[in-house]
Protein backbone atom coordinates (compact mmCIF):
# COMPACT_ATOMS: atom_id res chain seq x y z
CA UNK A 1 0.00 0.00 0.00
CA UNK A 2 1.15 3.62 -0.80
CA UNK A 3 0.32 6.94 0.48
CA UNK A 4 -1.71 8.97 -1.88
CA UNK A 5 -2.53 11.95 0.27
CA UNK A 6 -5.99 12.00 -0.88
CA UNK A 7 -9.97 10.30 0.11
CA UNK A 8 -10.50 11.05 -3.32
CA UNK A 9 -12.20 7.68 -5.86
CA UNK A 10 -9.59 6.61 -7.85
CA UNK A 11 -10.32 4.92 -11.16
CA UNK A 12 -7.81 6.30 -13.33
CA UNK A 13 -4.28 5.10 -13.73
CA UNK A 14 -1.71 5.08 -16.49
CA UNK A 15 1.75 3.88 -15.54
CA UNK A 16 4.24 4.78 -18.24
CA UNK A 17 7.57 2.90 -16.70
CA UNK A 18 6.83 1.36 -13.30
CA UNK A 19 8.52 4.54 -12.40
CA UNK A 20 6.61 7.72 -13.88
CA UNK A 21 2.45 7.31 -13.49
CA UNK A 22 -0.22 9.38 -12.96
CA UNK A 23 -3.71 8.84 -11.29
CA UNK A 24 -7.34 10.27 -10.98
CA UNK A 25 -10.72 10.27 -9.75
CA UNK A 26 -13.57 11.84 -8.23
CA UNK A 27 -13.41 15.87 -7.08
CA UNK A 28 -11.11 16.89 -10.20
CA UNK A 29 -8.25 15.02 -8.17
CA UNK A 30 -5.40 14.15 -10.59
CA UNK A 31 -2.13 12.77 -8.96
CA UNK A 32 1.55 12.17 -10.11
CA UNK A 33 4.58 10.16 -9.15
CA UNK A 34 8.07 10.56 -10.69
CA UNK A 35 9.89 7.73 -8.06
CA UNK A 36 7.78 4.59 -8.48
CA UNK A 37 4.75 5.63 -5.92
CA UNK A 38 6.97 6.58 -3.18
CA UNK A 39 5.58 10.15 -3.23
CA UNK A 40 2.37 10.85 -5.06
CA UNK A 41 1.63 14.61 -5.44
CA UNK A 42 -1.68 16.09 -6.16
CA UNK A 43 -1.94 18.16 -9.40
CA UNK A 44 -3.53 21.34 -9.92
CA UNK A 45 -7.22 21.09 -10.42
CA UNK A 46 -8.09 21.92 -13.94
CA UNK A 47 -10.38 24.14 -14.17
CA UNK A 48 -10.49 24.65 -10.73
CA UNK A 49 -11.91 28.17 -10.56
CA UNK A 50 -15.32 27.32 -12.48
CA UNK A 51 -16.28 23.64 -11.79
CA UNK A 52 -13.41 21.17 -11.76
CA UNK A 53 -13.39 20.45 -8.48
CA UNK A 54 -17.00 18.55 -9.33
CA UNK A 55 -15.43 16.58 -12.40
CA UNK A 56 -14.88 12.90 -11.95
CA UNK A 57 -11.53 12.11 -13.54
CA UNK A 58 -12.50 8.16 -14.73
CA UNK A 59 -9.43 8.10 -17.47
CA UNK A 60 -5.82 8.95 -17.60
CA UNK A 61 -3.14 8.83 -20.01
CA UNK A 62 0.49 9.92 -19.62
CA UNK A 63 3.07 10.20 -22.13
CA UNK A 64 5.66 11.06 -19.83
CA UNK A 65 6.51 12.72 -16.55
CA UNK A 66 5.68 15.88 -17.86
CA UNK A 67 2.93 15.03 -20.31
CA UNK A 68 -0.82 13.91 -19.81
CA UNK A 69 -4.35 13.90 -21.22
CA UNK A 70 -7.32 13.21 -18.17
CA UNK A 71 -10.96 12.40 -19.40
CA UNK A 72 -13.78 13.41 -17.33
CA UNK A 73 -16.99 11.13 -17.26
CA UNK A 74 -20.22 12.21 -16.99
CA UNK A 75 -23.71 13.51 -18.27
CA UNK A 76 -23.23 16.43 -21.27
CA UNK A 77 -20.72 18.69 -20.74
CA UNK A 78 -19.32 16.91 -17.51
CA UNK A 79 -17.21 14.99 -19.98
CA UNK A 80 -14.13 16.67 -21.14
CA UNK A 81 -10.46 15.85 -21.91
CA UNK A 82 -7.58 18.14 -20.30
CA UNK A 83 -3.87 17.99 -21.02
CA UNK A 84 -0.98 19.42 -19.39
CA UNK A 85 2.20 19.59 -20.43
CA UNK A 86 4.06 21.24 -16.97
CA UNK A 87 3.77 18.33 -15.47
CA UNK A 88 0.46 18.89 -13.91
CA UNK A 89 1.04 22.92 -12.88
CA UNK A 90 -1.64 23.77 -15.39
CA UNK A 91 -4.10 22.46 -17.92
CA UNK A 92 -5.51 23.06 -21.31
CA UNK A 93 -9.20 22.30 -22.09
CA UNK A 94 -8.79 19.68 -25.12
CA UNK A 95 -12.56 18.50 -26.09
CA UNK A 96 -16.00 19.23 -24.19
CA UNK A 97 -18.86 16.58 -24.83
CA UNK A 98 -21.72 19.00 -26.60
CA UNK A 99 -24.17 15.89 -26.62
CA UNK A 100 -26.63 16.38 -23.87
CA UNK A 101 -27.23 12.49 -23.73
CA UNK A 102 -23.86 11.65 -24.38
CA UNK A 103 -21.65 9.88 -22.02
CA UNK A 104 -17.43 9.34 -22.60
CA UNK A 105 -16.07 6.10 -21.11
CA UNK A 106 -12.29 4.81 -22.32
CA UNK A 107 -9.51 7.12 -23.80
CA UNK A 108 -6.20 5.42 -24.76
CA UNK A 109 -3.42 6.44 -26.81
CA UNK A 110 -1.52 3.86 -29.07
CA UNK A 111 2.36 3.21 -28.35
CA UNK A 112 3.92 4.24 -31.85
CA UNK A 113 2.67 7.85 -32.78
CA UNK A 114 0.34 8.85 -30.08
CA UNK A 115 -3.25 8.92 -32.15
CA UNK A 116 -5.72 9.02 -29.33
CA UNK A 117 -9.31 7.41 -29.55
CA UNK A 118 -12.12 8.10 -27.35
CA UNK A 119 -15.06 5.92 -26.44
CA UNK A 120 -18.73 6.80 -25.38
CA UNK A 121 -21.94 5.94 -24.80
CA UNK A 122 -24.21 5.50 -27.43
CA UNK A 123 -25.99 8.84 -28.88
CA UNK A 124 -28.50 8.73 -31.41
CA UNK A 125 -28.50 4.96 -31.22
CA UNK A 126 -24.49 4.68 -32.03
CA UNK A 127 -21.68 4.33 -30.19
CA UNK A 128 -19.59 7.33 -30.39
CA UNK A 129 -15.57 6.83 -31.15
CA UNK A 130 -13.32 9.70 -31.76
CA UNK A 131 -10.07 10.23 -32.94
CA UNK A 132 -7.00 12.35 -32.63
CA UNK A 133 -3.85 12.51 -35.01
CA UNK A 134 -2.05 15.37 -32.91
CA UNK A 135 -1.72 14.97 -29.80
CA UNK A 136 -5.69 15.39 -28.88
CA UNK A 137 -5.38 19.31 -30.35
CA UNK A 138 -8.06 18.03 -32.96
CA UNK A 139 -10.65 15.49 -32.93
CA UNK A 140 -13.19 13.75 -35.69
CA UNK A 141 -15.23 10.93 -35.66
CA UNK A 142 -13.38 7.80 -37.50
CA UNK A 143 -16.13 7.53 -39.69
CA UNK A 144 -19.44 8.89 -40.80
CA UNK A 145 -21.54 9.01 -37.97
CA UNK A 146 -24.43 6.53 -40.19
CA UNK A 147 -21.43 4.39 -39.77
CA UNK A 148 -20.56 3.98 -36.15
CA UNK A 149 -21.71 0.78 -34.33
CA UNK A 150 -25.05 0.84 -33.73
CA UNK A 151 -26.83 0.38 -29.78
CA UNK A 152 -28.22 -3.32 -30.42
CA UNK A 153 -30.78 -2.74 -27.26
CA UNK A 154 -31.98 0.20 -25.02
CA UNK A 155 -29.64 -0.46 -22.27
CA UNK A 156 -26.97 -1.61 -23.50
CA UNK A 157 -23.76 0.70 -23.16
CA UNK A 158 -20.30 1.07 -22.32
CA UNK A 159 -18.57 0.95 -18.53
CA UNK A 160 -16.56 3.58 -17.59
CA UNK A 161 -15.11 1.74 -14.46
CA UNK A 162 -11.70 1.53 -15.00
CA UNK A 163 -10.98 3.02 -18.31
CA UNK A 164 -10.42 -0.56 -19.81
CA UNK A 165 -13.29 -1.33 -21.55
CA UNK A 166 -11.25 -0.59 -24.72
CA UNK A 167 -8.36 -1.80 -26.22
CA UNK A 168 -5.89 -0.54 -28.90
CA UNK A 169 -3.78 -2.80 -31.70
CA UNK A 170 -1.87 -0.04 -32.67
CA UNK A 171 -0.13 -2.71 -34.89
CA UNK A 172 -2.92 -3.46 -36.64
CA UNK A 173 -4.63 -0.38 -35.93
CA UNK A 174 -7.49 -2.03 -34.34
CA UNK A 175 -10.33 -0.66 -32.10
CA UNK A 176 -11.67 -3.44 -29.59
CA UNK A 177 -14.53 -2.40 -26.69
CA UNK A 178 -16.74 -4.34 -24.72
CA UNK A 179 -20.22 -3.61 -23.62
CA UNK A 180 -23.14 -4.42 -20.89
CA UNK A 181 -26.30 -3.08 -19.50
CA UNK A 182 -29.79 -4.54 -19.83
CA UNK A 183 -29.82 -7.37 -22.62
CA UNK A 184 -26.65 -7.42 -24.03
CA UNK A 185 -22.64 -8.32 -23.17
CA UNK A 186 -21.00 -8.26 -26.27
CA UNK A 187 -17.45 -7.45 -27.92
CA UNK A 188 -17.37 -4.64 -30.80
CA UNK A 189 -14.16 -4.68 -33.09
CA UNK A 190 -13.19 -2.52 -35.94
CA UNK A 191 -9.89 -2.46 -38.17
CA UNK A 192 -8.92 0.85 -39.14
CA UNK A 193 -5.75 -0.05 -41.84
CA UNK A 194 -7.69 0.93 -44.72
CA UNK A 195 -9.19 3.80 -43.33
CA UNK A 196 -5.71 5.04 -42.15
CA UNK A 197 -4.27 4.64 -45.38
CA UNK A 198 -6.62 5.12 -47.75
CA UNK A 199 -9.66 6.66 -46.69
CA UNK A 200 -11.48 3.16 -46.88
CA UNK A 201 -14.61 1.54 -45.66
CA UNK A 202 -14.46 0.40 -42.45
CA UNK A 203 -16.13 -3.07 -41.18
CA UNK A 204 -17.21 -3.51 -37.46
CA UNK A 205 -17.67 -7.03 -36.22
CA UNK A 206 -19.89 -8.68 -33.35
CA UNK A 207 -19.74 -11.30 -30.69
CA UNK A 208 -21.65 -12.27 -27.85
CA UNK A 209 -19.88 -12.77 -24.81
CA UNK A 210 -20.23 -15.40 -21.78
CA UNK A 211 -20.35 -13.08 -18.94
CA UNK A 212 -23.45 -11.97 -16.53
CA UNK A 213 -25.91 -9.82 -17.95
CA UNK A 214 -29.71 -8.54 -17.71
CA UNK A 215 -29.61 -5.45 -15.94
CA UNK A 216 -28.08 -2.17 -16.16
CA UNK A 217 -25.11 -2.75 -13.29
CA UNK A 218 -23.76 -6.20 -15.43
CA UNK A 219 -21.76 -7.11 -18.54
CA UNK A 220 -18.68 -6.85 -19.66
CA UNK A 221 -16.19 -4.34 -18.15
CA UNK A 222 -12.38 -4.66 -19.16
CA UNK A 223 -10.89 -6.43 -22.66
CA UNK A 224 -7.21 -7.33 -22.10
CA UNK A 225 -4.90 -8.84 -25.24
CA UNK A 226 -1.72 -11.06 -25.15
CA UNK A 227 0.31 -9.55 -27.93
CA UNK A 228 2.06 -12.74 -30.18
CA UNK A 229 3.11 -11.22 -33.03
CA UNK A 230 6.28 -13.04 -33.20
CA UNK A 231 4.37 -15.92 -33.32
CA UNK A 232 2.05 -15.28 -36.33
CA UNK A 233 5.18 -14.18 -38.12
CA UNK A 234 6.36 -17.24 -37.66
CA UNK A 235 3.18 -18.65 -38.52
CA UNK A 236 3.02 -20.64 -35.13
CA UNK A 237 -0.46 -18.59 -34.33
CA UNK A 238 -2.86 -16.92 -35.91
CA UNK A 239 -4.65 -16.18 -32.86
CA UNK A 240 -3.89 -14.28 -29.70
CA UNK A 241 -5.25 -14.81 -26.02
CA UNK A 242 -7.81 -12.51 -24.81
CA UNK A 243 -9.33 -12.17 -21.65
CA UNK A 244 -12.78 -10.30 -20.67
CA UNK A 245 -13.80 -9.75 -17.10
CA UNK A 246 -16.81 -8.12 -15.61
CA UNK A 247 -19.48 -9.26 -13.76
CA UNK A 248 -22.52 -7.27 -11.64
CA UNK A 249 -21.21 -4.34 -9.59
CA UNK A 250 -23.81 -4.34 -7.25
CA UNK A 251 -23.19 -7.99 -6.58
CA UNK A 252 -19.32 -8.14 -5.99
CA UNK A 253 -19.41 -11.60 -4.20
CA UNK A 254 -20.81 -13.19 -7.18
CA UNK A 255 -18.29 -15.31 -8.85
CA UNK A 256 -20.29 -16.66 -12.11
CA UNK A 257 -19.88 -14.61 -15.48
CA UNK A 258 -17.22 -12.44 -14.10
CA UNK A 259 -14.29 -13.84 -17.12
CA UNK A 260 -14.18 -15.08 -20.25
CA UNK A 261 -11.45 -16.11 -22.65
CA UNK A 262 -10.38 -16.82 -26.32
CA UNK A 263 -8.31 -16.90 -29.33
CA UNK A 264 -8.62 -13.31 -31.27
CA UNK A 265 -7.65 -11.46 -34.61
CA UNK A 266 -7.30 -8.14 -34.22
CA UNK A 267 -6.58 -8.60 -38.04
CA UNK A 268 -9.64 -10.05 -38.34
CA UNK A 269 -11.46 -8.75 -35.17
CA UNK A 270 -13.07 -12.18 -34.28
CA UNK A 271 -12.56 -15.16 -32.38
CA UNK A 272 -12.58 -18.51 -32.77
CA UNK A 273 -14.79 -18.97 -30.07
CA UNK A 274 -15.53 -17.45 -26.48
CA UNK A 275 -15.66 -19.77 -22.90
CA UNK A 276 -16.47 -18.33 -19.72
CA UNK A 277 -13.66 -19.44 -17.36
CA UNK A 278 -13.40 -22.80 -15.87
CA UNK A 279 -12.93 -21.41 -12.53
CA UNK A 280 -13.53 -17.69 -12.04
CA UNK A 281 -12.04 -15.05 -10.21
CA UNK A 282 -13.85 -14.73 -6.83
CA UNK A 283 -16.24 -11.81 -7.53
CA UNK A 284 -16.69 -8.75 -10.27
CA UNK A 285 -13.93 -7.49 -11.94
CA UNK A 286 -13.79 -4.25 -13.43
CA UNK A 287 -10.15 -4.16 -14.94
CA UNK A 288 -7.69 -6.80 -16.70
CA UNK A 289 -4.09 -6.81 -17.73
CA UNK A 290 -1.24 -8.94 -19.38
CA UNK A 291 2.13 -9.15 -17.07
CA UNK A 292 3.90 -10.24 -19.99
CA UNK A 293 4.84 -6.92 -21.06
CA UNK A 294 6.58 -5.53 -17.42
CA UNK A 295 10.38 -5.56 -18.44
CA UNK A 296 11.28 -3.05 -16.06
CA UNK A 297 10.97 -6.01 -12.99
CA UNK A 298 13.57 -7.69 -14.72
CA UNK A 299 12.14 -11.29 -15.70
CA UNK A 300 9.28 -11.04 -17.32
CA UNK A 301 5.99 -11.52 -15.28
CA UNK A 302 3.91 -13.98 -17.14
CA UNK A 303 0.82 -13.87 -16.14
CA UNK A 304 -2.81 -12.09 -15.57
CA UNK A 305 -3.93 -10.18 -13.45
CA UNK A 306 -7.70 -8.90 -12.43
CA UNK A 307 -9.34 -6.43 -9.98
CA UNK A 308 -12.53 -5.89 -8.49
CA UNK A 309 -14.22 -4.19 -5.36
CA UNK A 310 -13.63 -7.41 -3.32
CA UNK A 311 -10.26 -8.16 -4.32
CA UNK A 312 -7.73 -9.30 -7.39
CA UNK A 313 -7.21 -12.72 -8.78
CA UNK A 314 -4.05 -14.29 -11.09
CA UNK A 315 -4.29 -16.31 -13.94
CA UNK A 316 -1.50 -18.28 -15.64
CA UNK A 317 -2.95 -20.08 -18.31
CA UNK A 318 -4.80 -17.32 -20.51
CA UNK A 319 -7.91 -16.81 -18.58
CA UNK A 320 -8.58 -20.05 -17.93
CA UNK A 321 -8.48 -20.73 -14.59
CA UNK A 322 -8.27 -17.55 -11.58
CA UNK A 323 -6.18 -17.94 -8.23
CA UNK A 324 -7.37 -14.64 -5.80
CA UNK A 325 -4.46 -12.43 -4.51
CA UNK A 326 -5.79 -10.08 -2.08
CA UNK A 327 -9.66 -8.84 -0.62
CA UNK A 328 -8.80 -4.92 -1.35
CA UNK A 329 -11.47 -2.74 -2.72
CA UNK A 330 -9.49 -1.53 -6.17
CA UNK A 331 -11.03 -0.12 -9.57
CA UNK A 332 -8.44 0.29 -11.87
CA UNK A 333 -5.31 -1.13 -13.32
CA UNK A 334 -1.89 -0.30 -14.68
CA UNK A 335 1.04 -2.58 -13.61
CA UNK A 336 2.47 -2.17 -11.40
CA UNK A 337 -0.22 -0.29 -9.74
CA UNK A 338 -3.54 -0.30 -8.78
CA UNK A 339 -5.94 2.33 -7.76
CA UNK A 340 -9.38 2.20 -5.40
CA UNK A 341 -11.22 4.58 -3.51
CA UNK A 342 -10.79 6.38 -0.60
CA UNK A 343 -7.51 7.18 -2.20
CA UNK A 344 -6.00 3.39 -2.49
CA UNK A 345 -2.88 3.18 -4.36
CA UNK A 346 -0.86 -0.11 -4.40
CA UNK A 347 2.24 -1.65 -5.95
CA UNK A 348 2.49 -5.11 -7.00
CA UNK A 349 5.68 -7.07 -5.67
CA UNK A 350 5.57 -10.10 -8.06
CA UNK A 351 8.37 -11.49 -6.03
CA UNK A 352 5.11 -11.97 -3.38
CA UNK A 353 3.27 -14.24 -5.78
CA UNK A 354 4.67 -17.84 -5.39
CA UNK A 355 5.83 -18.82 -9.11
CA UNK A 356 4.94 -15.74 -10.48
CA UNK A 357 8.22 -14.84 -12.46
């Protein structure tokens, strides 16, 4: 556990070396930490002399120690995006939602040039995704709005619990998100190549997924992906290992149709096929991540890892099968750490989990 100096909900966290990452949550809190979480300093509030103190900060992502965009979630104009650039001493309004009934959930930025994509809530009866080429200075929709994936029942809709109900293959330039709410717990994926490079048409696919649904507090909530693109080179896969997690929030104890798992294309956006986990993680989950990709520890940490409101779980065989960790209360994930509310920041010692390296 590390000492946040805040009481603020945290559900955004974007670590960008195990050493620099930033946080943030409810009451326009963002935080920063330049020494691996041994001091976490609270930002300047942005917009702080109109209303940010009453923004809830659900998203974060940092390029640096210097450089960050933070996504407010809410109704209308309570979603925004804000960057600074001072290393949190100030902040530039980015984007403002102007859809009364819209809703933002996930922003993520892609690992080779930095295009952003932002996720929300259907308007209109369509999911709305956005998209940035500079930085987040300019935004447009990545395709005509007739287009856009279309809200397949009333309820269903997109979690903003963690950030991590999207996922970018910025190698593919794929855009993955999963949904819930009344009805429906599916996975959307779209690949953007053509688009990218030559103004193309741009083909969404479908899949139902094997997690709890039926009312507006269950579905789906984080997509995770197991990069192995050395071995489709090599032409020893032409799948990947995904994992989905979710669950009902306001029944954290439950265990059943909290994860799922499969074999996916981000090529070709599909699976061959998804199985809800043979034994599950012990109650909702609202984030997911790969180990694998955690150099910085040294060996590399091969494994899973989940979070929920009643604790984490490990898996080591690609969803499989879940092992719990701890009974915290967390929200969000970014390895090393893991945020929850009342200001709960944590940093995972993998040397702590038996065979875990």
């Amino acid at each position: 556990m590390q000492e946040s100096g805040t009481t603020a909900g945290l559900r955004g966290i974007d670590s960008v070396d195990g050493t620099v990452a930033w946080a943030s949550g409810t009451g326009g809190t963002v935080l920063r930490t330049i020494d691996g979480g041994a001091h976490w300093t609270k930002c300047a509030v942005p917009d702080a002399a109109t209303d940010g103190a009453t923004l809830d900060f659900r998203g974060i992502q940092a390029f640096n120690d210097q450089a960050a965009i933070v996504m407010a979630s809410g109704p209308g104009e309570k979603s925004r995006l804000y960057k600074t650039t001072d290393g949190c001493k100030s902040w530039t309004l980015l984007l403002k939602n102007t859809e009364q009934k819209g809703f933002w959930d996930a922003i993520l930025t892609d690992t080779y040039d930095n295009d952003l994509v932002l996720l929300g809530d259907p308007v209109g009866g369509r999911f709305v995704i956005q998209h940035s080429r500079d930085h987040g200075q300019t935004w447009s929709s990545f395709v005509r709005p007739n287009r856009l994936p279309e809200q397949h029942s009333n309820g269903e809709s997109v979690f903003a619990a963690s950030n991590g109900s999207m996922y970018l293959n910025d190698r593919e330039y794929s855009v993955i998100f999963v949904t819930g709410g009344s009805g429906r717990s599916e996975i959307i994926s779209g690949h953007f190549v053509d688009y990218f490079d030559t103004g193309g048409s741009i083909r969404f696919y479908r899949q139902s997924l094997p997690v709890t649904r039926g009312s507006q507090s269950a579905g789906a909530f984080s997509f995770a992906y197991r990069d192995c693109l050395t071995e489709i080179v090599s032409r020893k896969a032409e799948y990947c290992p995904v994992v989905v997690v979710g669950g009902d929030y306001l029944k954290p104890q439950k265990r059943e149709g909290t994860a799922a798992y499969a074999q996916f294309s981000a090529l070709l956006g599909k699976s061959e096929g998804w199985h809800e986990a043979l034994t599950p993680p012990h109650g909702y989950r609202s984030a997911v991540q790969w180990g694998g990709s955690i150099e910085q520890w040294g060996d590399r940490f091969l494994a899973w890892i989940t979070v929920g409101t009643n604790g984490s779980d490990i898996s080591r065989d690609d969803g499989k099968t879940w092992q719990p960790i701890d009974n915290g209360n967390w929200n969000a994930l970014s390895l090393p750490f893991v945020v929850g509310p009342n200001g709960r920041i944590a940093r995972l010692n993998p040397a702590a989990l038996a065979g875990g390296k």
